[in-house]
N, C-alpha and C. Protein backbone atom coordinates (compact mmCIF):
# COMPACT_ATOMS: atom_id res chain seq x y z
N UNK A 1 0.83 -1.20 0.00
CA UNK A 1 0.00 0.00 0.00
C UNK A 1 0.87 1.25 0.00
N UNK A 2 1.71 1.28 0.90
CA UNK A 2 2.47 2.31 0.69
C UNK A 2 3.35 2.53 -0.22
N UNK A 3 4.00 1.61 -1.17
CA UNK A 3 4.69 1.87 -2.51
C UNK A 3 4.09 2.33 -3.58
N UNK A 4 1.92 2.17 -4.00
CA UNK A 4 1.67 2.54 -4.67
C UNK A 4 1.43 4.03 -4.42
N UNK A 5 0.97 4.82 -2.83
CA UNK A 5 0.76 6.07 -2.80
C UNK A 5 2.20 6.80 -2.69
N UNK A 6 3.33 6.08 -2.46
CA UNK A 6 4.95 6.82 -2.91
C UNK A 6 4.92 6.51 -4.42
N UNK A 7 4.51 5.99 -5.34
CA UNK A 7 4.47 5.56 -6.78
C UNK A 7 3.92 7.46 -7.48
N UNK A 8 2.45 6.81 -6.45
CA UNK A 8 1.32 8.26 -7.09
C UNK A 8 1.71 9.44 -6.40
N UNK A 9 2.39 10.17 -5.48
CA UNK A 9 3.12 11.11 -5.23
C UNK A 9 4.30 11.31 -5.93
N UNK A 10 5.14 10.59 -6.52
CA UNK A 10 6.03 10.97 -7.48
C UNK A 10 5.57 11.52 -8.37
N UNK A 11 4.60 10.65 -9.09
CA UNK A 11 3.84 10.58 -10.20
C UNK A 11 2.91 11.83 -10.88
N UNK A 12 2.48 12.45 -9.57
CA UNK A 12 2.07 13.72 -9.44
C UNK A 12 3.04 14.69 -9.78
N UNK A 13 4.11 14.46 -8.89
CA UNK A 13 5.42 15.92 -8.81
C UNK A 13 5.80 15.70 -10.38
N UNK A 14 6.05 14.50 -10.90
CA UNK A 14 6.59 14.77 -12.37
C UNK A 14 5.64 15.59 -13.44
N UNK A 15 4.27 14.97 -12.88
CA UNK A 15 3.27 15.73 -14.25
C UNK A 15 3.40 17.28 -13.74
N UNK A 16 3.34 17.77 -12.89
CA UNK A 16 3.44 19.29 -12.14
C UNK A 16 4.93 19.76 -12.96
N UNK A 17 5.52 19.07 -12.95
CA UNK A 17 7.07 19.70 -13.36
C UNK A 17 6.89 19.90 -14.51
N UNK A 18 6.57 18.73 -15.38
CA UNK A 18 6.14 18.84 -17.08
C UNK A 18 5.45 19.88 -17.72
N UNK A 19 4.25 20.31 -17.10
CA UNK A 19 3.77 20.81 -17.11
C UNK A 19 4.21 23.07 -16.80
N UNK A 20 5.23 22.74 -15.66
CA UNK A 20 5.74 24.03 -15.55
C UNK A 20 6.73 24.38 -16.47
N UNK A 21 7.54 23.35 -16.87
CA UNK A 21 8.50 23.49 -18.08
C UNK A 21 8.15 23.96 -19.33
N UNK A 22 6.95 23.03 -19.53
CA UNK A 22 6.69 23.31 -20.77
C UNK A 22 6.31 24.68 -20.99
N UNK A 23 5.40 25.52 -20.32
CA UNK A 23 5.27 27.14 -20.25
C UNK A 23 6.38 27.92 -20.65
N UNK A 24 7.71 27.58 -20.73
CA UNK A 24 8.59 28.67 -20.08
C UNK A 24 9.70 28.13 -20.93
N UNK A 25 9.38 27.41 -21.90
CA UNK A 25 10.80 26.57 -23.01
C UNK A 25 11.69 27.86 -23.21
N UNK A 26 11.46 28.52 -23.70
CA UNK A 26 12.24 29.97 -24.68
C UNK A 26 13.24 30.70 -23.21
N UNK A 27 12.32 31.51 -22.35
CA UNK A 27 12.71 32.07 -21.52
C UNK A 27 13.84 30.97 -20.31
N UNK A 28 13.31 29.47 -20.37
CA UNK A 28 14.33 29.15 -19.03
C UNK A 28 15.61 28.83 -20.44
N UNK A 29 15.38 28.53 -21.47
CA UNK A 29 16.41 28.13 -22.21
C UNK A 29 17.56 29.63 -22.51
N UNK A 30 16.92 30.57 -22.75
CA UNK A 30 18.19 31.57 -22.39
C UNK A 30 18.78 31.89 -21.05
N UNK A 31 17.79 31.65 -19.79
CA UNK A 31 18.35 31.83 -18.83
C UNK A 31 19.92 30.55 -18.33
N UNK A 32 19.08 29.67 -18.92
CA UNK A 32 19.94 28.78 -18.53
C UNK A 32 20.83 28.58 -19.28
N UNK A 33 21.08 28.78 -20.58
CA UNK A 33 22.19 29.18 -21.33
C UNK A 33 23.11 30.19 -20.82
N UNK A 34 22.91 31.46 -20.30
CA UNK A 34 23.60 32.53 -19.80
C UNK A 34 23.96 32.18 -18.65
N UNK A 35 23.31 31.57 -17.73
CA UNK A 35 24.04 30.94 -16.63
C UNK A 35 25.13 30.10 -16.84
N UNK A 36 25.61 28.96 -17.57
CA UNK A 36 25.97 28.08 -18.02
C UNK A 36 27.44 29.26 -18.51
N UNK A 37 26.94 29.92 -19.37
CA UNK A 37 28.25 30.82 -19.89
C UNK A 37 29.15 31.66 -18.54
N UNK A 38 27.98 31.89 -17.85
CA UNK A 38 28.17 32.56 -16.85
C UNK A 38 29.64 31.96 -15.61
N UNK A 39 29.21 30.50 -15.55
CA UNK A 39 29.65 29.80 -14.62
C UNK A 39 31.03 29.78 -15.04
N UNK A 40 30.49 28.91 -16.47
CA UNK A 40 31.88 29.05 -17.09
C UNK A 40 33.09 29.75 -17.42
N UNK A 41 32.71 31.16 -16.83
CA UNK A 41 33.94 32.36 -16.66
C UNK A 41 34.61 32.60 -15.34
N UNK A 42 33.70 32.01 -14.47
CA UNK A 42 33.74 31.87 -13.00
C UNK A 42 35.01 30.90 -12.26
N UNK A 43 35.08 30.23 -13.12
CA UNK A 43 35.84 28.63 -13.30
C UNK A 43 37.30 28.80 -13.60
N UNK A 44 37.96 28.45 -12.33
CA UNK A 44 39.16 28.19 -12.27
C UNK A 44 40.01 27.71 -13.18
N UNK A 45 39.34 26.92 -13.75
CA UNK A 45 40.16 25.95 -15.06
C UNK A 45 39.96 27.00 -16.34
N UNK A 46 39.55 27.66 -16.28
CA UNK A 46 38.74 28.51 -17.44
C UNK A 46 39.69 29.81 -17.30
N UNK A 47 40.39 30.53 -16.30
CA UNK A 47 41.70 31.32 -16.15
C UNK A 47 42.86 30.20 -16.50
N UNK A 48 42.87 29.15 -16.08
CA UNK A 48 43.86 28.57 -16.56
C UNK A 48 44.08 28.49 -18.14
N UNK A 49 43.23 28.10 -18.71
CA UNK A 49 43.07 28.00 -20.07
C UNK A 49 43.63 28.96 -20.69
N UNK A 50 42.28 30.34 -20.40
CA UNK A 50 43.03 31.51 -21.05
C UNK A 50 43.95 31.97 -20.70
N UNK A 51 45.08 31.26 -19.73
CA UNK A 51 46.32 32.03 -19.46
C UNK A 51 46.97 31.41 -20.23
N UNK A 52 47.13 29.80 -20.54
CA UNK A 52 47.72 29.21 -21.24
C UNK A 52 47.54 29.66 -22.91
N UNK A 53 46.51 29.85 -23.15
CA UNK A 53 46.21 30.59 -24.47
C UNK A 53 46.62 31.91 -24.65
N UNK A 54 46.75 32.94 -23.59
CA UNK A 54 47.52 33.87 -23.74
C UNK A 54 48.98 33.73 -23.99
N UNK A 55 49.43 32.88 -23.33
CA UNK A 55 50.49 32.76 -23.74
C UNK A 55 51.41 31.99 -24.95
N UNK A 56 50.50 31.37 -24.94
CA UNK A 56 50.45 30.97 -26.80
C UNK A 56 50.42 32.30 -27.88
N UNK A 57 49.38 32.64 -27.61
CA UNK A 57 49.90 33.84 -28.56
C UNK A 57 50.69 35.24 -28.74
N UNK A 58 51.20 35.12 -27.01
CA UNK A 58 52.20 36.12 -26.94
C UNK A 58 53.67 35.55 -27.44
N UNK A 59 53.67 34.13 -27.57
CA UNK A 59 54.72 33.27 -28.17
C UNK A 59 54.57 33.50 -29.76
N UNK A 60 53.57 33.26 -30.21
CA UNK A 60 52.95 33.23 -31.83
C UNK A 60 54.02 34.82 -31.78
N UNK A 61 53.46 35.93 -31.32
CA UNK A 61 53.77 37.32 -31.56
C UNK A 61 54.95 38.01 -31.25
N UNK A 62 55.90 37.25 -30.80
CA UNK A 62 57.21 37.06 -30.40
C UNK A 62 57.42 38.20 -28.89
N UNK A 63 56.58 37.93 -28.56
CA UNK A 63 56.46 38.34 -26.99
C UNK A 63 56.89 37.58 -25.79
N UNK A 64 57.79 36.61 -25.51
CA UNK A 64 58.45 36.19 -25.27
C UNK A 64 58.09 36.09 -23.31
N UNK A 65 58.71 37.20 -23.28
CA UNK A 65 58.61 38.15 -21.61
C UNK A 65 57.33 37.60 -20.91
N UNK A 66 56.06 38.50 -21.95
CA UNK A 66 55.01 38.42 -21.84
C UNK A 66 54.13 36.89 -21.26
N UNK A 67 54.95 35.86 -22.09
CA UNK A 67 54.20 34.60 -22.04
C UNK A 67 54.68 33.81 -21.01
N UNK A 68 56.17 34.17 -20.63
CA UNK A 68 56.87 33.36 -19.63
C UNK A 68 55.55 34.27 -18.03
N UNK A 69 55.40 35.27 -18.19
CA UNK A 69 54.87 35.81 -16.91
C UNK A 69 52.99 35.04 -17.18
N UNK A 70 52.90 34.92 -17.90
CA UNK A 70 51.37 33.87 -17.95
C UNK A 70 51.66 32.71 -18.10
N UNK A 71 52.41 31.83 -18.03
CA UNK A 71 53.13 30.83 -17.90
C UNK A 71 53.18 30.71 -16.25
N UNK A 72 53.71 31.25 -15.93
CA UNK A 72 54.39 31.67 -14.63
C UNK A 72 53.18 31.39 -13.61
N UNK A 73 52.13 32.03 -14.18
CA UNK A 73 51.14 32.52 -13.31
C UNK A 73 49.84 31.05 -13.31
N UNK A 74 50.31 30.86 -14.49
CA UNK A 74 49.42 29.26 -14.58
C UNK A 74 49.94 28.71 -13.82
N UNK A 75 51.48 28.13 -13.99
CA UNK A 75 52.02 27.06 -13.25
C UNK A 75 51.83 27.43 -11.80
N UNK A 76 51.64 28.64 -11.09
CA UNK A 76 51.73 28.81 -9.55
C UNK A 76 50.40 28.41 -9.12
N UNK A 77 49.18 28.76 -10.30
CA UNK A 77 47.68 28.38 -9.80
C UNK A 77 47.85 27.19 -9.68
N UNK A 78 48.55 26.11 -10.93
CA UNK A 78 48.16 25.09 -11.18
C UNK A 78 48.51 23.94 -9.90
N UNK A 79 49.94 24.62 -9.35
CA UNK A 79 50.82 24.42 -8.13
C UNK A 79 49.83 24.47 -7.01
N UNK A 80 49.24 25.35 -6.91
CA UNK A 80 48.47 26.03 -5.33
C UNK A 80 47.14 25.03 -5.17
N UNK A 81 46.62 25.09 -6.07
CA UNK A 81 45.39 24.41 -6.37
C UNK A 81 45.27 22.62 -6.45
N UNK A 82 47.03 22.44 -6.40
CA UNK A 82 47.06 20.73 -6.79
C UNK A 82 47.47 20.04 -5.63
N UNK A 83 48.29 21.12 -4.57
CA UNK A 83 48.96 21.06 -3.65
C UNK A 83 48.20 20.87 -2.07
N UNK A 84 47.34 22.07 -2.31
CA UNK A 84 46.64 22.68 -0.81
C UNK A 84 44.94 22.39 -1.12
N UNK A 85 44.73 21.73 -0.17
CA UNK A 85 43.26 21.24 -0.16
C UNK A 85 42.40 22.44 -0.11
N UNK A 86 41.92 23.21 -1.03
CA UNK A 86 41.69 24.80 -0.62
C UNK A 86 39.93 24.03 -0.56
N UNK A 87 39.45 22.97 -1.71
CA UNK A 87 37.93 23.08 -1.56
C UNK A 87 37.60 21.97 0.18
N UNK A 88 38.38 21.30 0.43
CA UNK A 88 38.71 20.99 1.90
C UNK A 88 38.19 21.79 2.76
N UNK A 89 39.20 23.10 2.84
CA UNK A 89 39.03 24.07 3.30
C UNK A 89 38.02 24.77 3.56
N UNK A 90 37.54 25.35 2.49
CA UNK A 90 36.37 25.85 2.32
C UNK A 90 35.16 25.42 2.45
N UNK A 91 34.76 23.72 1.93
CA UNK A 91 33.66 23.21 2.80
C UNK A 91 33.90 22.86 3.91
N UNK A 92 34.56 22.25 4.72
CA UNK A 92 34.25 21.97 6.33
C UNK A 92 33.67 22.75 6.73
N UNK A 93 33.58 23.87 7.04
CA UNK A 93 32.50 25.13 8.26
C UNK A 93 31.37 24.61 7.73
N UNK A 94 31.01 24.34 6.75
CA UNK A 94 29.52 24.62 6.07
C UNK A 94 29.44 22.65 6.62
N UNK A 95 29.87 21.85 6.03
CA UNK A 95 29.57 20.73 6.88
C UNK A 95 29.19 20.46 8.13
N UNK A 96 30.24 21.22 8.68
CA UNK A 96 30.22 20.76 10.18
C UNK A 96 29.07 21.54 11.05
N UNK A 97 28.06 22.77 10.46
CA UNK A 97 27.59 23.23 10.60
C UNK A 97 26.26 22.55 10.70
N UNK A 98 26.13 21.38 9.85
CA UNK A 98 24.41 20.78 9.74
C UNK A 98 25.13 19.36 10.00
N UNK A 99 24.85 18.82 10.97
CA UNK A 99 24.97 17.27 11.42
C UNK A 99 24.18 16.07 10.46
N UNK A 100 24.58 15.38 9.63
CA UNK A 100 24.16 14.15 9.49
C UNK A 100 23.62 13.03 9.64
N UNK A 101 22.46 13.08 9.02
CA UNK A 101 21.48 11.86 9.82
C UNK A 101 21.11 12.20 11.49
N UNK A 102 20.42 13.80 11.30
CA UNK A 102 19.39 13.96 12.84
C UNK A 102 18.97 13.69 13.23
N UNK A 103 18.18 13.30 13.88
CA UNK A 103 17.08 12.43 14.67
C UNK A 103 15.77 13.31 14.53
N UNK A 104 15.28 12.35 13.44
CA UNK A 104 13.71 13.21 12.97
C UNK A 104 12.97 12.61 13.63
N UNK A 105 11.83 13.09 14.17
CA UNK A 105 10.22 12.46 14.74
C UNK A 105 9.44 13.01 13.53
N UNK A 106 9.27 14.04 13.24
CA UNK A 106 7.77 14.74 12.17
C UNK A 106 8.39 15.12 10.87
N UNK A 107 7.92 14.57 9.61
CA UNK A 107 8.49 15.33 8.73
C UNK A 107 7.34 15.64 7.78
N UNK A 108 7.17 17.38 7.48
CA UNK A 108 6.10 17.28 6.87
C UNK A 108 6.17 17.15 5.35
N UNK A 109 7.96 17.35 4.71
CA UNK A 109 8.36 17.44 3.10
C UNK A 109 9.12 16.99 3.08
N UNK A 110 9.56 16.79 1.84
CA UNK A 110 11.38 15.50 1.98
C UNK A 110 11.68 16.68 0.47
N UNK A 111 12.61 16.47 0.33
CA UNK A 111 13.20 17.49 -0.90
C UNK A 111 14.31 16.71 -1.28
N UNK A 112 14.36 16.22 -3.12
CA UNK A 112 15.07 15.23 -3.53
C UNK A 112 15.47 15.93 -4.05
N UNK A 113 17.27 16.74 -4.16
CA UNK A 113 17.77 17.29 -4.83
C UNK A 113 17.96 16.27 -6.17
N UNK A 114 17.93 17.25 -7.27
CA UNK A 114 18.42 16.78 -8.73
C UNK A 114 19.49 16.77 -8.89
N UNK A 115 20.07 16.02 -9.78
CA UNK A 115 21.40 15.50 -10.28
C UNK A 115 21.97 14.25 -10.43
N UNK A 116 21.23 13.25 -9.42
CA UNK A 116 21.43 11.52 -9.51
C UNK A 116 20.85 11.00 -10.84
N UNK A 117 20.33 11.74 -11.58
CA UNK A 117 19.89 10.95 -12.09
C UNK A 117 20.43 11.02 -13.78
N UNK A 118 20.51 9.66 -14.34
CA UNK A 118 20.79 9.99 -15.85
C UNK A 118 19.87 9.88 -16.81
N UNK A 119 20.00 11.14 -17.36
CA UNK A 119 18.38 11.12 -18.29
C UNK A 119 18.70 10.50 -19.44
N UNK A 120 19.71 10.37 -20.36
CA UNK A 120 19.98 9.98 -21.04
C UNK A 120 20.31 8.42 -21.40
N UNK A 121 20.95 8.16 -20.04
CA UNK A 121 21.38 6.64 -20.21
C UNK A 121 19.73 6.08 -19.45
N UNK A 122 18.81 6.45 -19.09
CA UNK A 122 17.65 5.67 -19.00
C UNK A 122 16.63 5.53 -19.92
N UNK A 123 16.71 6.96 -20.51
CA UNK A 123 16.05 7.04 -21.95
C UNK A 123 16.29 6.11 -22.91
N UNK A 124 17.74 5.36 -23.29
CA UNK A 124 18.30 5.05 -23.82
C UNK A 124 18.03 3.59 -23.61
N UNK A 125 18.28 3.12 -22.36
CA UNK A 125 18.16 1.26 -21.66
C UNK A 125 17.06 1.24 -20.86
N UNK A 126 16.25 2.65 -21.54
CA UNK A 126 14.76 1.89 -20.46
C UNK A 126 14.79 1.14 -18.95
N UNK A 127 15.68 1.66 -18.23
CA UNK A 127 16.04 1.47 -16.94
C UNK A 127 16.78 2.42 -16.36
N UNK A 128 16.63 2.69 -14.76
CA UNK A 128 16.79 3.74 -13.96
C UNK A 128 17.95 3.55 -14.63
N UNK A 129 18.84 4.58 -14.45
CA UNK A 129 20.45 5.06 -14.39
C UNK A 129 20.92 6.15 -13.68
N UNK A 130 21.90 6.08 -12.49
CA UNK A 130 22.01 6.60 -11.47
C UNK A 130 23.66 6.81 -11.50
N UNK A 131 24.12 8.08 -10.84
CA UNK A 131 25.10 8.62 -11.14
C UNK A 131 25.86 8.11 -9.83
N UNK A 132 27.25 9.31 -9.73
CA UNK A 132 27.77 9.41 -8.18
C UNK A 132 26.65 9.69 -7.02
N UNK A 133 26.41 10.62 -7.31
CA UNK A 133 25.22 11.29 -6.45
C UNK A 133 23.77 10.81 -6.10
N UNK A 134 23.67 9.11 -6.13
CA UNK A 134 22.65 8.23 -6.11
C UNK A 134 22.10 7.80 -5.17
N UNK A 135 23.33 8.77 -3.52
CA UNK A 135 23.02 8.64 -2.27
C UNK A 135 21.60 9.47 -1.98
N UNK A 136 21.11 10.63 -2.96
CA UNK A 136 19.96 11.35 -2.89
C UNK A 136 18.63 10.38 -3.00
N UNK A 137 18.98 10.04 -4.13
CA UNK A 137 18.04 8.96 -4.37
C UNK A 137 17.49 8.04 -3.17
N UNK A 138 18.55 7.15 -2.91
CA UNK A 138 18.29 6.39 -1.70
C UNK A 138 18.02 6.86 -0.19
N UNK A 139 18.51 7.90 0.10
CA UNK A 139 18.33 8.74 1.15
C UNK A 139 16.89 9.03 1.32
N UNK A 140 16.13 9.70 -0.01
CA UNK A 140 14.90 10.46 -0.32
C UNK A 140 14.11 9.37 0.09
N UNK A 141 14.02 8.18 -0.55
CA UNK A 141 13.46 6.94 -0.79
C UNK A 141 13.19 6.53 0.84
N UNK A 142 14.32 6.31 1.52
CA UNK A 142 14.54 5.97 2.66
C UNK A 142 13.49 7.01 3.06
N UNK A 143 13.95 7.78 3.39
CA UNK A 143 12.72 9.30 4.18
C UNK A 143 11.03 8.66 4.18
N UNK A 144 11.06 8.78 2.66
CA UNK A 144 9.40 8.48 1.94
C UNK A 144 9.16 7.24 2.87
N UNK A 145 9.56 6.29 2.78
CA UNK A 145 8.94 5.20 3.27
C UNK A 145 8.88 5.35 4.84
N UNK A 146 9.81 6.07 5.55
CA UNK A 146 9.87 6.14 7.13
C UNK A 146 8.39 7.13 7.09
N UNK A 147 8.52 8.32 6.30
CA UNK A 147 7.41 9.27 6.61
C UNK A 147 6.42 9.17 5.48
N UNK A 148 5.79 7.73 5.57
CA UNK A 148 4.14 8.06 4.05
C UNK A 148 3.80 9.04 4.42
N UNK A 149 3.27 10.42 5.07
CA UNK A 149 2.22 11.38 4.87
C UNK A 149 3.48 12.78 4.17
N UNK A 150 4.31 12.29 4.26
CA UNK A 150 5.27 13.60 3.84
C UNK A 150 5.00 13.65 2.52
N UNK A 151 4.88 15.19 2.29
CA UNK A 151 5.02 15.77 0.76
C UNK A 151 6.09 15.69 0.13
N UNK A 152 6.48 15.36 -1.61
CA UNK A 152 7.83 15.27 -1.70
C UNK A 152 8.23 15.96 -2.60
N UNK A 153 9.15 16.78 -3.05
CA UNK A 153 9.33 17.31 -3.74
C UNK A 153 10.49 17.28 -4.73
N UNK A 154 10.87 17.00 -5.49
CA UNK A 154 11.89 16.55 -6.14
C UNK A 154 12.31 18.04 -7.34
N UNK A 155 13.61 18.20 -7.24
CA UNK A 155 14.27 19.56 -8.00
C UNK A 155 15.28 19.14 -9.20
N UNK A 156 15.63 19.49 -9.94
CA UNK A 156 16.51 19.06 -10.89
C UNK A 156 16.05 19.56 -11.96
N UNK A 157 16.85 18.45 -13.36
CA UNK A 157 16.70 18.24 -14.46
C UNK A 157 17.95 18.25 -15.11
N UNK A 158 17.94 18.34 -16.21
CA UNK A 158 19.56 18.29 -17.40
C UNK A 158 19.92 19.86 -16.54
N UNK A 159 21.59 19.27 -16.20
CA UNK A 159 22.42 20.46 -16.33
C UNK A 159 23.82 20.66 -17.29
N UNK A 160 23.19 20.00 -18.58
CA UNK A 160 24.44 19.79 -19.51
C UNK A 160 23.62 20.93 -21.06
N UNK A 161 24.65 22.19 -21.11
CA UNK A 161 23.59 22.33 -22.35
C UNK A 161 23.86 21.96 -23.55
N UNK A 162 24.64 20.31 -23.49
CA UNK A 162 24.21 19.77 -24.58
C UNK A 162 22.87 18.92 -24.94
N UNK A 163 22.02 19.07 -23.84
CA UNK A 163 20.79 18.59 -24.11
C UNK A 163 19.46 19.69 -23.83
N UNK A 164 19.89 20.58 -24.35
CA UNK A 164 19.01 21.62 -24.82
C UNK A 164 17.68 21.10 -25.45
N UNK A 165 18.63 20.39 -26.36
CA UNK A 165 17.25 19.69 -27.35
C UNK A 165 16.27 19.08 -26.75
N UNK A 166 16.24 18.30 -25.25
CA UNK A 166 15.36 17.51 -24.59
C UNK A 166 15.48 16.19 -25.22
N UNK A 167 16.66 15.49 -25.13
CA UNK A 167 16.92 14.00 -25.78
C UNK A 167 16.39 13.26 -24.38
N UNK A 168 17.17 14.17 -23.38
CA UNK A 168 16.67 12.50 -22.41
C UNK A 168 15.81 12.97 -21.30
N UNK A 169 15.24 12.27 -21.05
CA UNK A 169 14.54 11.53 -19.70
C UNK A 169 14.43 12.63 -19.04
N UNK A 170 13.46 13.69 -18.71
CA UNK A 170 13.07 14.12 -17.46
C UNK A 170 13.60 13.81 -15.99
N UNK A 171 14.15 14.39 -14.82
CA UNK A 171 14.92 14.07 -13.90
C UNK A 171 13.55 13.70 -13.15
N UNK A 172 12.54 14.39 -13.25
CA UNK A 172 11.24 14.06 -12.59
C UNK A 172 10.55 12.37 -13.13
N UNK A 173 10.97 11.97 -14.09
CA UNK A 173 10.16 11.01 -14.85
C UNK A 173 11.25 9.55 -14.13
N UNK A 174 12.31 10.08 -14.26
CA UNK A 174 13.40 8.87 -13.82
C UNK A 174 13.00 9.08 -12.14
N UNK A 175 13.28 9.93 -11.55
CA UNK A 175 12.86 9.67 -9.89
C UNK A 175 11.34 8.56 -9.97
N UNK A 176 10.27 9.37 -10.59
CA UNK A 176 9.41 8.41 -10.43
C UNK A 176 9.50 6.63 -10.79
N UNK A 177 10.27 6.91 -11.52
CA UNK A 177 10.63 4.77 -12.02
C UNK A 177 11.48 4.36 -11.00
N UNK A 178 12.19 5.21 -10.06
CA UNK A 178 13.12 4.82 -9.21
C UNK A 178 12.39 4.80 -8.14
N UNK A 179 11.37 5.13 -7.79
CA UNK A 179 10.88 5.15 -6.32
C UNK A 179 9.75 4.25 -6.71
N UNK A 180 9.43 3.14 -8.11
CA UNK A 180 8.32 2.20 -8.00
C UNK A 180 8.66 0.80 -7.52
């Protein structure tokens, strides 16, 4: 009894999602394109690049000086960054801040972050396909069944914009085959 009303609560959140997507194709597709570009300037590896490419063409242009000092400046990131646990660093406070596995009595929502899931490789073999991040999945799952009256809400979808086009699988459509 309780797998078919966790079946039909998925089942629900996916048609709700489908349904909000579809409204908004044009507008989330530039947003999320510009984000995507966005990130991508943001990105460490992405100064690396263009330093290394700068200095390619200060070599091409017989700038010599020029390329050894972007050279220089790659190899010290590339050094600092390979060396010193800086994302270490930077998440622990935020970890250690929310304890793991609390001790719940009431839960009135469960919230299945997106990203476990592969839209493509299920689309493809007509069977779930589940990433690194498949501890969400099972975690969520786990929750649902401890708490049947909880609402659930599941977030995601493609974050690759090579599937702009909508080739695979809904992140909402694969949670639901994974929680039947």
């Amino acid at each position: 009894m309780c797998d078919v009303s966790l079946a039909e609560r998925f089942r629900n959140s996916a048609i709700a999602n489908q349904r909000r997507s579809a409204d908004n194709i044009p507008m989330d597709t530039l947003f999320f394109t510009t984000s995507k570009l966005l990130t991508l300037l943001l990105r460490v590896e992405t100064w690396g690049a263009l330093l290394l490419s700068g200095a390619l063409i200060a070599l091409v242009r017989g700038r010599p000086r020029a390329a050894r000092g972007m050279l220089s400046v790659a190899l010290a990131a590339l050094l600092a960054l390979g060396i010193f646990p800086l994302g270490d660093l930077l998440i622990g406070p935020l970890e250690r801040t929310y304890p793991t596995n609390p001790p719940l009595t009431h839960v009135d929502g469960i919230i299945v972050l997106g990203g476990a899931e592969d839209g493509v490789g299920t689309a493809r073999h007509h069977q779930v396909q589940l990433n690194a991040a498949a501890e969400r999945v099972t975690a969520g799952l786990a929750l649902a069944h401890r708490f049947p009256d909880a609402r659930i809400l599941l977030s995601g979808g493609s974050g690759a914009l090579r599937d702009l086009a909508r080739e695979s699988m809904p992140g909402a459509e694969v949670m639901t085959a994974a929680f039947r």
